[in-house]
N, C-alpha and C. Protein backbone atom coordinates (compact mmCIF):
# COMPACT_ATOMS: atom_id res chain seq x y z
N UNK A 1 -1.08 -12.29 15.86
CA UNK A 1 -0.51 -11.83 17.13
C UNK A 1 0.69 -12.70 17.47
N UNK A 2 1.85 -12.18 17.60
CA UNK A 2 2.95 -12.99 18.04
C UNK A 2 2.97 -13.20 19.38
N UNK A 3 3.83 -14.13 20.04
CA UNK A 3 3.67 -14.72 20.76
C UNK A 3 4.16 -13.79 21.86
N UNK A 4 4.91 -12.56 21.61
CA UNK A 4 5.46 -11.71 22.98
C UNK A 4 3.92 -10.83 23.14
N UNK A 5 3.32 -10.72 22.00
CA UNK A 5 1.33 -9.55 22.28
C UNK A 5 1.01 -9.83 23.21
N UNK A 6 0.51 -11.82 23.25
CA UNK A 6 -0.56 -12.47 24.08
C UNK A 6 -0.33 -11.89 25.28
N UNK A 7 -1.72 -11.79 25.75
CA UNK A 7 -1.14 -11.17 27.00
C UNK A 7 -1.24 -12.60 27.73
N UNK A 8 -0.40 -12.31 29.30
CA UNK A 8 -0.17 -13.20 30.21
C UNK A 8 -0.82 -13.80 30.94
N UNK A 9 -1.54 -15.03 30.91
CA UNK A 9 -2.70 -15.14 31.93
C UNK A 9 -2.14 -16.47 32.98
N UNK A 10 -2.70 -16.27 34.65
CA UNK A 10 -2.02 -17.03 35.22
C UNK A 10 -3.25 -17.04 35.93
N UNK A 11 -3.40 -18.14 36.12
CA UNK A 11 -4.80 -18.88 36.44
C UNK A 11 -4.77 -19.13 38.22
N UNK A 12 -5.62 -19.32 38.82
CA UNK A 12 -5.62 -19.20 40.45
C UNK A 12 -6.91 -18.87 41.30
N UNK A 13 -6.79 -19.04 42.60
CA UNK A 13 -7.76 -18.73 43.58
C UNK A 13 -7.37 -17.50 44.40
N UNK A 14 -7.74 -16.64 44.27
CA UNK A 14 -7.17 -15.23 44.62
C UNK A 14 -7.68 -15.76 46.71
N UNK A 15 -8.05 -16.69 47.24
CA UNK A 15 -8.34 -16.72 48.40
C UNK A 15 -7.58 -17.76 48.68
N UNK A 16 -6.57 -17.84 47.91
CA UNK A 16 -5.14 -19.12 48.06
C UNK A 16 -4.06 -18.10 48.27
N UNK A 17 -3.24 -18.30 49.11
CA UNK A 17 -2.14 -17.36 49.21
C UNK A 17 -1.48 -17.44 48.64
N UNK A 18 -0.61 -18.64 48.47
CA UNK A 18 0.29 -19.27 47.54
C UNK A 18 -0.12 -18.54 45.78
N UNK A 19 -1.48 -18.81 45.28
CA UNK A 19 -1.88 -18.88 44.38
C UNK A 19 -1.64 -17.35 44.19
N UNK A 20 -1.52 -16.50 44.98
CA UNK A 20 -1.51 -14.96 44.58
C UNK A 20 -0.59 -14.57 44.55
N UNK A 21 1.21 -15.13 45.08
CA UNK A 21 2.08 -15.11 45.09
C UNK A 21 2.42 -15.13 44.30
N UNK A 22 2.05 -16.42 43.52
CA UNK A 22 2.66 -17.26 41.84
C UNK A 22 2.10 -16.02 40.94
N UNK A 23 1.28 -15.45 41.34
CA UNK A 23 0.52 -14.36 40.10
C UNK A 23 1.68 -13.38 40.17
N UNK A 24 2.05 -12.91 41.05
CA UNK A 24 3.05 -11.88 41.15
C UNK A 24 4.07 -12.05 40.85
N UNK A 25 4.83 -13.31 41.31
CA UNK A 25 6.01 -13.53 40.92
C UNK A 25 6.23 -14.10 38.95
N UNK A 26 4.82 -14.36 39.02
CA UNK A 26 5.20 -14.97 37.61
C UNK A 26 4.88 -13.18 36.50
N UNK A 27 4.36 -12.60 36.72
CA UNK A 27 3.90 -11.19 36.15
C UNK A 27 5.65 -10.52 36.09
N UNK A 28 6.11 -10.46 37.14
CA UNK A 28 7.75 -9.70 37.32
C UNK A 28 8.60 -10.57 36.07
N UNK A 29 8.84 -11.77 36.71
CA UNK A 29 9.38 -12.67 36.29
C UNK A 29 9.69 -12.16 34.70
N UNK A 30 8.48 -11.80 33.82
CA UNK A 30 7.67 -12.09 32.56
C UNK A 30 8.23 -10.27 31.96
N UNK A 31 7.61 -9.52 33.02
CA UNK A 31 7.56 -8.38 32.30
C UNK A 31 9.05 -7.31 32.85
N UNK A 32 9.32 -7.92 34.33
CA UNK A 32 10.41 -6.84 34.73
C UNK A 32 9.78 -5.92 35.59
N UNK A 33 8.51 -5.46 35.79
CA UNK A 33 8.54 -4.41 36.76
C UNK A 33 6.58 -4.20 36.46
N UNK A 34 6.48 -3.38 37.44
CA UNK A 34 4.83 -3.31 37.62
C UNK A 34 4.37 -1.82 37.50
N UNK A 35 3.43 -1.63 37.00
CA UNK A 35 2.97 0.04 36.43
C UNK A 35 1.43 0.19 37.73
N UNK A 36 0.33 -0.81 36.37
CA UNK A 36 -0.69 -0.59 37.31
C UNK A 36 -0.80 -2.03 37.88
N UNK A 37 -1.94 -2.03 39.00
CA UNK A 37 -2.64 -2.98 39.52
C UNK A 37 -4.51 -2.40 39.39
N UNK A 38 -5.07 -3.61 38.97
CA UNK A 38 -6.38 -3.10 38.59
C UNK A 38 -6.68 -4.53 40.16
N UNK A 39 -7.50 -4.47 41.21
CA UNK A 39 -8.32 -5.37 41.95
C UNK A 39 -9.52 -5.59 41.33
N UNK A 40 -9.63 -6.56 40.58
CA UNK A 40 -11.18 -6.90 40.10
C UNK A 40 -11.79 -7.87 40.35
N UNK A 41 -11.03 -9.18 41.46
CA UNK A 41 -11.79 -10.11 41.37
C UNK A 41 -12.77 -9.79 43.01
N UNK A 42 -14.14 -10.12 42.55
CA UNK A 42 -14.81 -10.12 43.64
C UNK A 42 -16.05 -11.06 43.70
N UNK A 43 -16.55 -11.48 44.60
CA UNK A 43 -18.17 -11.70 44.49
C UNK A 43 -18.79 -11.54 45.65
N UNK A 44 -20.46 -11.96 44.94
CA UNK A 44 -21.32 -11.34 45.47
C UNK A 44 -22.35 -12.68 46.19
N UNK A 45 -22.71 -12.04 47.68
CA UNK A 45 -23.42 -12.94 48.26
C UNK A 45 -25.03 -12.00 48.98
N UNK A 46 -26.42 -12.40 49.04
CA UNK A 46 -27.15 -12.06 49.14
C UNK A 46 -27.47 -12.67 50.85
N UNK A 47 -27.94 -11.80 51.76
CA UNK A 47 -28.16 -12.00 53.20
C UNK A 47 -28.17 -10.89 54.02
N UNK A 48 -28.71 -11.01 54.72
CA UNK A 48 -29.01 -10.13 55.82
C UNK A 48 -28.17 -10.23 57.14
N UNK A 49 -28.64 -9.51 58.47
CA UNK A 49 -27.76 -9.86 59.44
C UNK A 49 -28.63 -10.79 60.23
N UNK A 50 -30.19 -11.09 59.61
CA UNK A 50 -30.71 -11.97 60.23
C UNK A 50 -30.40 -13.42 59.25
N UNK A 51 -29.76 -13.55 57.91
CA UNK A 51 -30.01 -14.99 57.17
C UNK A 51 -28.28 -14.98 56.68
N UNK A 52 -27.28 -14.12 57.21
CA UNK A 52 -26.08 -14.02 56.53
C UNK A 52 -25.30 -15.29 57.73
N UNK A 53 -24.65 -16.25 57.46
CA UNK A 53 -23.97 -17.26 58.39
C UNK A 53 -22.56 -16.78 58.23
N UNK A 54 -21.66 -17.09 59.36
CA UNK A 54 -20.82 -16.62 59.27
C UNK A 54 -19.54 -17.56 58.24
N UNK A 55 -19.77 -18.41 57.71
CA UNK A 55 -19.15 -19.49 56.55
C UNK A 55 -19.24 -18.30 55.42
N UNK A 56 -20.67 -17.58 55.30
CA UNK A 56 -21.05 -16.84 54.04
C UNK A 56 -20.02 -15.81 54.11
N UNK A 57 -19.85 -14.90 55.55
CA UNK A 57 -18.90 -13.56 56.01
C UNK A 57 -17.67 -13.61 55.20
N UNK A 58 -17.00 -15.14 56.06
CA UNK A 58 -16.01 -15.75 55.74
C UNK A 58 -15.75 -15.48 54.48
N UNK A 59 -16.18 -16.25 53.82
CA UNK A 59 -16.30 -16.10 52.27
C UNK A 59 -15.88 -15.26 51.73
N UNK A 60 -17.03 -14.43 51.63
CA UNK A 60 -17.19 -13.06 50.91
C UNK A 60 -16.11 -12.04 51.56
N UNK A 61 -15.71 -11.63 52.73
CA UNK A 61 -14.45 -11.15 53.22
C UNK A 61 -13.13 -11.74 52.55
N UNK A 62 -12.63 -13.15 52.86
CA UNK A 62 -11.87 -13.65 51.92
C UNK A 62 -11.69 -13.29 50.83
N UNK A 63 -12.64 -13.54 49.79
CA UNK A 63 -12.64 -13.36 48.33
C UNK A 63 -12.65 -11.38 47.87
N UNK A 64 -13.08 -10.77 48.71
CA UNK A 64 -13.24 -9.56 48.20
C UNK A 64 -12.20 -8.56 49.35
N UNK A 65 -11.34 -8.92 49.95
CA UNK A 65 -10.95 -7.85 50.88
C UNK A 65 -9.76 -8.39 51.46
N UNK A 66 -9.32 -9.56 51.91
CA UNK A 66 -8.75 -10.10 51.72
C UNK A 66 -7.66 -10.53 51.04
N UNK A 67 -7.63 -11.00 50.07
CA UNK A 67 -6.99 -11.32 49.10
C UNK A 67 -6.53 -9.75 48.54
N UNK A 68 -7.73 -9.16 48.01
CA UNK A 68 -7.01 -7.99 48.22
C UNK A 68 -5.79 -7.17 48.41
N UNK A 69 -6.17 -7.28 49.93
CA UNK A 69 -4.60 -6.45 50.93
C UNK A 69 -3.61 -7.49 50.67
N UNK A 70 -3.67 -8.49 50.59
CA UNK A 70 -2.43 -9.41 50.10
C UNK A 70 -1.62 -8.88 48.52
N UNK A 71 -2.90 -8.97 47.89
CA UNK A 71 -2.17 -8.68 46.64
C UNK A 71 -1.42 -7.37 46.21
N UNK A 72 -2.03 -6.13 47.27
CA UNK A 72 -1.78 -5.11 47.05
C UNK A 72 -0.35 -4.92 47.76
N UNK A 73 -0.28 -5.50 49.07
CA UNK A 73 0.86 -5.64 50.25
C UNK A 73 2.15 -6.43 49.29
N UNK A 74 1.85 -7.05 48.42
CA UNK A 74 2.74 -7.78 47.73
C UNK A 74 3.36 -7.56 46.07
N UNK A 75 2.50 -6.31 46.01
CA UNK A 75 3.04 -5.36 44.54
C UNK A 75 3.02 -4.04 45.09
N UNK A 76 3.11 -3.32 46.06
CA UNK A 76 3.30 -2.22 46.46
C UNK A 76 5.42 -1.93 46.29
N UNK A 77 5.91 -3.19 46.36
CA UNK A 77 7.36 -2.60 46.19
C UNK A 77 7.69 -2.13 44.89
N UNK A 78 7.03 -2.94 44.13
CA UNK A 78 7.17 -2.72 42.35
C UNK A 78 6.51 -1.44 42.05
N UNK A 79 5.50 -0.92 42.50
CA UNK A 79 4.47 -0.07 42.37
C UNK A 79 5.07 1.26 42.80
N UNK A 80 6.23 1.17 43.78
CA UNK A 80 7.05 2.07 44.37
C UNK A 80 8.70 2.29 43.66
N UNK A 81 8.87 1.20 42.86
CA UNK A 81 9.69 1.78 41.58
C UNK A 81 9.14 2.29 40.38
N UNK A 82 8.38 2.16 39.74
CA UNK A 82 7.87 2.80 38.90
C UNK A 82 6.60 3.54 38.96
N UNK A 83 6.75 4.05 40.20
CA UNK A 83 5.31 5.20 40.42
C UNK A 83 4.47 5.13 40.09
N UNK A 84 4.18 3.64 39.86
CA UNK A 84 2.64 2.82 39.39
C UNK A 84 1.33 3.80 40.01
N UNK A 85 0.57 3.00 39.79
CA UNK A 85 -1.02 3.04 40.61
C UNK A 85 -1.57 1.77 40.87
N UNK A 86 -2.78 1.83 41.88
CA UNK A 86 -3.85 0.84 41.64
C UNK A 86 -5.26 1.33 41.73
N UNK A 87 -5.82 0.48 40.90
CA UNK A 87 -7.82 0.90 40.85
C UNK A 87 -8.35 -0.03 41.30
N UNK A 88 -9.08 -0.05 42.37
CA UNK A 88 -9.74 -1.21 43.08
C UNK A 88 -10.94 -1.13 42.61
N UNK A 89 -11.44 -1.98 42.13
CA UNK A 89 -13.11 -2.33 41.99
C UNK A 89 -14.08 -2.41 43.14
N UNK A 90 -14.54 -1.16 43.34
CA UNK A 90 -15.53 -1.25 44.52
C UNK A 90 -17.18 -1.34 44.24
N UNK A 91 -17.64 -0.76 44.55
CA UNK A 91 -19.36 -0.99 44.68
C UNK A 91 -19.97 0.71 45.28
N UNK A 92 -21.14 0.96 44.59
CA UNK A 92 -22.06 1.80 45.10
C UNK A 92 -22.25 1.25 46.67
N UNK A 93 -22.47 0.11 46.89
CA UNK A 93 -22.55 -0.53 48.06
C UNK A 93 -21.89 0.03 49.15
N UNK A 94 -20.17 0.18 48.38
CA UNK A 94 -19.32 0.96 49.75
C UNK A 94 -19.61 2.37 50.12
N UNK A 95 -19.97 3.11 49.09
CA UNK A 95 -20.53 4.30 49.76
C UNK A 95 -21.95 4.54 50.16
N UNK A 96 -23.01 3.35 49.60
CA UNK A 96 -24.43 3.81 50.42
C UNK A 96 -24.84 2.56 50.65
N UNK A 97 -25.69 2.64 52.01
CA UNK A 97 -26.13 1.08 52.50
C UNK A 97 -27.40 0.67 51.29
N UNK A 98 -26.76 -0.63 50.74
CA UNK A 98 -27.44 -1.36 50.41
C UNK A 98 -28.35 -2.84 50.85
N UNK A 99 -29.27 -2.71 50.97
CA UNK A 99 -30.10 -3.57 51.90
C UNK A 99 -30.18 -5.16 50.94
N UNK A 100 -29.93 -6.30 51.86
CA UNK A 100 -29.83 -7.70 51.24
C UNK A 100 -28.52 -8.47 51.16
N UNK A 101 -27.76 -7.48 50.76
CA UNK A 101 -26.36 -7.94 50.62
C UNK A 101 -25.63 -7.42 51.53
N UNK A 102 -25.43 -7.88 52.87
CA UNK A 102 -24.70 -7.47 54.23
C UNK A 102 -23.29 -7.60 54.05
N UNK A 103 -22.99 -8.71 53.90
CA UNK A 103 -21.50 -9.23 53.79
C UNK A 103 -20.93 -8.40 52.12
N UNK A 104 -21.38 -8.56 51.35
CA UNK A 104 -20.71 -7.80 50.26
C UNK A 104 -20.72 -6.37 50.54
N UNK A 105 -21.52 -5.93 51.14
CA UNK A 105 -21.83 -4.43 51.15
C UNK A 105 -20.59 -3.96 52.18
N UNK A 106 -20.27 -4.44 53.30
CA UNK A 106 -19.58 -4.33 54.21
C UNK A 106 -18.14 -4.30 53.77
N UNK A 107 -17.78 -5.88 53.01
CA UNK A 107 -16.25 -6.19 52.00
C UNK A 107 -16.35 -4.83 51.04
N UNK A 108 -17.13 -3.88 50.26
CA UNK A 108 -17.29 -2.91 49.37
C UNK A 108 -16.82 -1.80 50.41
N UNK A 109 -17.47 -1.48 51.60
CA UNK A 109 -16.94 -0.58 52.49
C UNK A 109 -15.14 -0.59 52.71
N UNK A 110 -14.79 -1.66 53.28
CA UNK A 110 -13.66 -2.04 53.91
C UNK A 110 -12.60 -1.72 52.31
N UNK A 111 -12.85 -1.79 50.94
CA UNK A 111 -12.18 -1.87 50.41
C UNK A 111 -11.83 -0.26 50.23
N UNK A 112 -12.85 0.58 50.17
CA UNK A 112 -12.90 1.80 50.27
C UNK A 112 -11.91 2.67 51.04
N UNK A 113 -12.22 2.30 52.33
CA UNK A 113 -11.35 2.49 53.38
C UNK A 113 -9.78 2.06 53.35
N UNK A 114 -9.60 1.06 52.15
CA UNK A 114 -8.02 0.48 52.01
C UNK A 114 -7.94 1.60 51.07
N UNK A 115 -8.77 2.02 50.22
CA UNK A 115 -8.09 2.98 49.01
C UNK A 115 -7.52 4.32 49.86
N UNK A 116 -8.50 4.75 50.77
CA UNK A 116 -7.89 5.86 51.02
C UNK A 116 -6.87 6.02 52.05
N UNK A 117 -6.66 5.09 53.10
CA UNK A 117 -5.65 4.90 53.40
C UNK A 117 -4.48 4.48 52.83
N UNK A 118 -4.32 3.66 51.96
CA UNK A 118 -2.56 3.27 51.09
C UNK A 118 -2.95 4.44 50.37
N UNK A 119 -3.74 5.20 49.88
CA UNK A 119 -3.47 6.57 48.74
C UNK A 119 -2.70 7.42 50.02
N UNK A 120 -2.97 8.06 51.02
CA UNK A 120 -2.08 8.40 52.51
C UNK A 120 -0.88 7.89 52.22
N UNK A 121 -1.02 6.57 52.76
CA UNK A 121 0.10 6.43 52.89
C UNK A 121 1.53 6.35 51.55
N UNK A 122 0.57 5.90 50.10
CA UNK A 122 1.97 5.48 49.17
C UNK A 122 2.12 7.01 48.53
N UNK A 123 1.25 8.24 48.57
CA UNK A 123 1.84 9.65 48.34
C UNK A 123 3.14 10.06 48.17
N UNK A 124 3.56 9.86 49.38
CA UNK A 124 4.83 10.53 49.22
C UNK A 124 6.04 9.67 48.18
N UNK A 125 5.97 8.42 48.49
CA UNK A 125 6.22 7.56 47.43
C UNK A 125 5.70 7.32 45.86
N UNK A 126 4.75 8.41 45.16
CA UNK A 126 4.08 8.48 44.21
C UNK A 126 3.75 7.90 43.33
N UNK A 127 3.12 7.29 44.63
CA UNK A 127 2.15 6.09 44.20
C UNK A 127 0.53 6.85 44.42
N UNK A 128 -0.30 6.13 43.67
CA UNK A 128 -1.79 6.83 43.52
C UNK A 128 -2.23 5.79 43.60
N UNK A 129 -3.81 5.71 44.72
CA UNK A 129 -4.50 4.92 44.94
C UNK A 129 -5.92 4.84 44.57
N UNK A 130 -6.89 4.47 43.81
CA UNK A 130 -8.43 4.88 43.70
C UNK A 130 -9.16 3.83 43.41
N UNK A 131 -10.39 4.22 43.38
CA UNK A 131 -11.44 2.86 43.48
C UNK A 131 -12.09 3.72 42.12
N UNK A 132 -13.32 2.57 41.52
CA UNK A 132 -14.01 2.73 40.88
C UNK A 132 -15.62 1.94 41.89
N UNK A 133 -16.71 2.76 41.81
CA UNK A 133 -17.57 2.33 42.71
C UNK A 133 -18.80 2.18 41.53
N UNK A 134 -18.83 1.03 40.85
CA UNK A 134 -19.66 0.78 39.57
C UNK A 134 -21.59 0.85 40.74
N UNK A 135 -22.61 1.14 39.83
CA UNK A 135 -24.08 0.96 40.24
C UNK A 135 -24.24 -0.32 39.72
N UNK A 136 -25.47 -0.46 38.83
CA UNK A 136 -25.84 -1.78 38.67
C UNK A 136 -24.87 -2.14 37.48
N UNK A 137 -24.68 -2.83 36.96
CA UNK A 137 -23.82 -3.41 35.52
C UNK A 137 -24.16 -4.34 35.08
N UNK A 138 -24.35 -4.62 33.51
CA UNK A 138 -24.91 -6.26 33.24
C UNK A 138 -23.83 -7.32 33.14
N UNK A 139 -23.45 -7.62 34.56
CA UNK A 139 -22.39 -8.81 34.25
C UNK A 139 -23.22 -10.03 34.73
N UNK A 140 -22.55 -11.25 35.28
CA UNK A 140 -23.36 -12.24 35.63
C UNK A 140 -22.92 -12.00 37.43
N UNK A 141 -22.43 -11.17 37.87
CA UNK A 141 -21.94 -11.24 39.65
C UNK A 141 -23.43 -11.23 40.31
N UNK A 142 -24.72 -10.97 39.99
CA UNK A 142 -25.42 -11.29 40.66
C UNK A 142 -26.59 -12.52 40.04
N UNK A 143 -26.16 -13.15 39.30
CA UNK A 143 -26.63 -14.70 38.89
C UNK A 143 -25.73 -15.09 39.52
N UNK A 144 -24.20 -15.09 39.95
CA UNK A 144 -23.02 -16.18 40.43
C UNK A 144 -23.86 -15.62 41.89
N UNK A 145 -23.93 -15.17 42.20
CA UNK A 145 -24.56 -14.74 43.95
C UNK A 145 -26.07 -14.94 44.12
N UNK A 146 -26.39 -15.76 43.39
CA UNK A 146 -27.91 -16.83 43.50
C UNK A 146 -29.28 -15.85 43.17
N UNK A 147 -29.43 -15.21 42.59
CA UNK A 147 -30.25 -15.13 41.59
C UNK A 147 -30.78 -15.95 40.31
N UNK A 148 -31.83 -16.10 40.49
CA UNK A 148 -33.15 -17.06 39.13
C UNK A 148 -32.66 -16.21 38.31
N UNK A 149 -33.22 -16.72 37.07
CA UNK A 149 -32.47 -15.94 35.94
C UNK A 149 -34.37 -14.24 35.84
N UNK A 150 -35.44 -15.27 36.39
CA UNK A 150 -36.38 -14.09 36.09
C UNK A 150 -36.14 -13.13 37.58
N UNK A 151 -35.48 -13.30 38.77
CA UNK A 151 -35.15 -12.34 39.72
C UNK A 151 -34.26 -11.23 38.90
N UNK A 152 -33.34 -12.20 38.55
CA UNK A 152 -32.33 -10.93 37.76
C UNK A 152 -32.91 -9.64 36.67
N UNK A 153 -33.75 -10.18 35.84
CA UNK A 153 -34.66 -9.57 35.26
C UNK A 153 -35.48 -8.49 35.71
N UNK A 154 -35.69 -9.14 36.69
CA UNK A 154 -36.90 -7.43 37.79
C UNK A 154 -35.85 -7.22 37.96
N UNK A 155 -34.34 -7.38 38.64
CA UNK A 155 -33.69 -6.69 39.32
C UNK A 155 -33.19 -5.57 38.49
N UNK A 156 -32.59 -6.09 37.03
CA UNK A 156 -32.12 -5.04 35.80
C UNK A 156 -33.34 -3.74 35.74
N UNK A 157 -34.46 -4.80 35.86
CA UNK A 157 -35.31 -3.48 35.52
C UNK A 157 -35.55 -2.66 36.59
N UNK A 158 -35.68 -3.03 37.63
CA UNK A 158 -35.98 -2.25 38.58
C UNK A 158 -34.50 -0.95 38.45
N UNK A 159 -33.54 -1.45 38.20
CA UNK A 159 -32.27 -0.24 38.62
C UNK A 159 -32.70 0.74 37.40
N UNK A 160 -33.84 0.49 36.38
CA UNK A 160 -34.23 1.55 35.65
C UNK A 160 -34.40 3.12 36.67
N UNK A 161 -35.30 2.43 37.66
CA UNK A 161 -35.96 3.66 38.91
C UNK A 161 -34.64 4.11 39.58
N UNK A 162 -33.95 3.17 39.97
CA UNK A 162 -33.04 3.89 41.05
C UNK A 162 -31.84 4.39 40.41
N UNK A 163 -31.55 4.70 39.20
CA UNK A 163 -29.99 4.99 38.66
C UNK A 163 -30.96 6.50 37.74
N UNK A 164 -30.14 7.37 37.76
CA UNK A 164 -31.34 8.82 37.49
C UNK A 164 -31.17 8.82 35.74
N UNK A 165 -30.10 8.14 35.36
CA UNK A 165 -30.38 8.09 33.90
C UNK A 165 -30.78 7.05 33.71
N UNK A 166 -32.06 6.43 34.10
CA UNK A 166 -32.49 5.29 33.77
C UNK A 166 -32.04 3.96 33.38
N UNK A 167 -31.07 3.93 33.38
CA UNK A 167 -30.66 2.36 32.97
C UNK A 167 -29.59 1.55 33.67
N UNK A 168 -29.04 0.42 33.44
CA UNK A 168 -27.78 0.12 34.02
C UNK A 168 -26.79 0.11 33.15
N UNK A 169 -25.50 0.18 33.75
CA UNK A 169 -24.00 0.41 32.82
C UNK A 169 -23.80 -0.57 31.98
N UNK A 170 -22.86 -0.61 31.76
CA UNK A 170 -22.41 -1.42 31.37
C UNK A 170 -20.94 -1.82 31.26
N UNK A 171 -20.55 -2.90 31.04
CA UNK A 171 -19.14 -3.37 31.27
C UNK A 171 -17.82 -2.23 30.97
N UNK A 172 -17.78 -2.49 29.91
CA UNK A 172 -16.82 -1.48 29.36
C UNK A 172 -16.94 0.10 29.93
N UNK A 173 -18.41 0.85 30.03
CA UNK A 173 -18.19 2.10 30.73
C UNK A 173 -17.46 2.13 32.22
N UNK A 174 -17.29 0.91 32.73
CA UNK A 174 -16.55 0.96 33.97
C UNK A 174 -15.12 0.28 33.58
N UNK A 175 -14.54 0.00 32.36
CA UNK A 175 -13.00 -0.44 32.17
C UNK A 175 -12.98 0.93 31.81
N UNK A 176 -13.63 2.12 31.35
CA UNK A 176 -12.79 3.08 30.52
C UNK A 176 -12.84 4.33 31.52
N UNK A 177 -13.36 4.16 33.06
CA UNK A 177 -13.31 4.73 33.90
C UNK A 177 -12.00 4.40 34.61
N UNK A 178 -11.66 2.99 34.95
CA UNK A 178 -10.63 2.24 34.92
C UNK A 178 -9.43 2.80 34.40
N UNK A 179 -9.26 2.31 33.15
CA UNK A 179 -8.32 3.20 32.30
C UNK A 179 -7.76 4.57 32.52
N UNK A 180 -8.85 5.03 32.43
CA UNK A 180 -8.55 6.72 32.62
C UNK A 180 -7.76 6.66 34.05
N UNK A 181 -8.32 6.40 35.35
CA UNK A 181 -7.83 6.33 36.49
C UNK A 181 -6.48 5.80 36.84
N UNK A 182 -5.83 4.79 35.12
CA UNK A 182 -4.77 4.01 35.42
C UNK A 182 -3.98 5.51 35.13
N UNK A 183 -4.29 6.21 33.86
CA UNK A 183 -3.36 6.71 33.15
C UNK A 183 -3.08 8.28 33.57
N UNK A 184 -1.83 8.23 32.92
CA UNK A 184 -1.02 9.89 32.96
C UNK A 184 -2.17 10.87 33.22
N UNK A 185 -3.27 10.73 32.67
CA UNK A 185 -4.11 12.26 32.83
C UNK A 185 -4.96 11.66 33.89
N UNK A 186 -4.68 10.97 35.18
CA UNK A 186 -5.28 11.14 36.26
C UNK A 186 -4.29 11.34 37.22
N UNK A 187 -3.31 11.92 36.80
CA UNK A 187 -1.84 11.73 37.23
C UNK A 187 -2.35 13.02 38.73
N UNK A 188 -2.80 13.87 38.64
CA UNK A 188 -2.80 14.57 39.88
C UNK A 188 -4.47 13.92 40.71
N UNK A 189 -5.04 12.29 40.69
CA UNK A 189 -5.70 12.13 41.39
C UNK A 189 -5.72 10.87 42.34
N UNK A 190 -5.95 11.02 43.47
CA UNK A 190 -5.88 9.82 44.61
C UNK A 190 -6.37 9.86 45.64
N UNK A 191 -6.91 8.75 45.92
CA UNK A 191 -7.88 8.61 47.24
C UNK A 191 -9.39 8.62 46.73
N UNK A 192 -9.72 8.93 45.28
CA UNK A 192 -10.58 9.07 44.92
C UNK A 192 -11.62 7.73 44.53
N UNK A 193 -13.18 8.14 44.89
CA UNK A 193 -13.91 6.65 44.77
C UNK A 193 -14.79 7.86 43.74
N UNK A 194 -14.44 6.77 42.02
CA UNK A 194 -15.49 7.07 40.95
C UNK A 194 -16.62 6.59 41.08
N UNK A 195 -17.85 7.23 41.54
CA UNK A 195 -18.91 6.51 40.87
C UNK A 195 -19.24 6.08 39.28
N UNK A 196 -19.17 5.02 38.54
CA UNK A 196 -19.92 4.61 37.34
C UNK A 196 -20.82 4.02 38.07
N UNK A 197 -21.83 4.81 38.17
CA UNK A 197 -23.77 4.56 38.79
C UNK A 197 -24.49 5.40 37.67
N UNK A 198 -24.32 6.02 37.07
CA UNK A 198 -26.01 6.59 36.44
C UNK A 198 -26.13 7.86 37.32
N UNK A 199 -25.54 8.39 38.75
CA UNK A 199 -26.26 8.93 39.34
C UNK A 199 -27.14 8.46 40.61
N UNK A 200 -26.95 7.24 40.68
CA UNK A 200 -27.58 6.58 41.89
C UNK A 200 -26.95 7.15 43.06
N UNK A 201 -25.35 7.28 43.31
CA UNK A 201 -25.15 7.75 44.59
C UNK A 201 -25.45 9.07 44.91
N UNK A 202 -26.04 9.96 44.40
CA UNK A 202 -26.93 10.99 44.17
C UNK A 202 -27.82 10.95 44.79
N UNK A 203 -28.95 9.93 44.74
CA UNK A 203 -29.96 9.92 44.74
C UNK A 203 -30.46 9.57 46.40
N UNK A 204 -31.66 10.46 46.87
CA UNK A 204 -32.08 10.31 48.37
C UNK A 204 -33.27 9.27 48.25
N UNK A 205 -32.96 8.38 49.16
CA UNK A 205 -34.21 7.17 49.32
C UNK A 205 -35.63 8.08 49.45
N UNK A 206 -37.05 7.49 48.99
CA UNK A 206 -38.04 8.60 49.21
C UNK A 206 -39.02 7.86 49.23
């Protein structure tokens, strides 16, 4: 791989302002102009509205919603020369209440609500806006959000019951939902939230 392949990596705290700036400016800088924007960094915090503190809110707003609208507010000019897109990484969470996780579930809502508003608004400017709203997935976002490693375990298994094709996703089936959403043949779609769930947002509590 020569040295123009590698791709570009610029290291940072997406809940640093500065630090999200340097991402942008150094991406232009490098390539000349902006197509897509994928939002993927997020995490996950476990609480209620009786055990959630507001340090935790903080947090988890910051890191997932937050940073966000910054990053998006700050590649939307580039995104508006070359009739880019963006795919925000959302959550089953934003479209159905999930019980435990208050503060993430809420940041999953709010991000929702940014997709379909900038899809409104960057339209006429043809620009396309959409989320991807993944179910369970085997990454580590709910070991980094304090899960035992044998909680996680019931938890995988348990999303056997609640996802209607029995199992959980997996990584890549939500980049190639991604993908698709970046590219030319989603070219007439926006405002749209994909479920990659199995079928869970389907499904009536019982």
């Amino acid at each position: 791989m020569s040295t123009d392949e590698r791709p570009l990596l610029v290291t940072g705290d997406m809940t640093v302002e500065s630090d999200v700036k340097r991402l942008v400016d150094t991406t232009i800088e490098k390539f000349g102009c902006l197509n897509v924007l994928v939002n993927n960094a997020g995490i996950m915090k476990f609480g209620t509205i009786e055990t959630t503190s507001m340090e935790q809110f903080d947090h988890v707003m910051n890191a997932n919603v937050r940073s966000v609208y910054q990053l998006m507010m700050m590649c939307v000019p580039h995104l508006v020369q070359t009739q880019g897109n963006v795919v925000n990484v959302s959550s089953i969470c934003g479209t159905r209440s999930c019980p435990g996780v208050l503060s993430y579930s809420m940041s999953k809502s709010a991000i929702d609500q940014l997709t379909r508003c900038t899809a409104i608004e960057l339209g006429a400017k043809g620009v396309r806006v959409n989320s991807v709203n993944p179910g369970v997935i085997i990454t580590e976002l709910q070991k980094k959000g304090g899960l035992t490693d044998d909680a996680y375990a019931n938890f995988v298994e348990h999303s056997k019951e609640t996802h209607p094709l029995g199992r959980p996703g997996k990584p890549e089936e939500v980049a190639q939902a991604i993908a698709f959403l970046a590219s030319d043949d989603a070219s007439f779609i926006s405002g749209e939230h994909l479920h990659i769930d199995g079928g869970r947002h389907a499904v009536c509590p019982r």
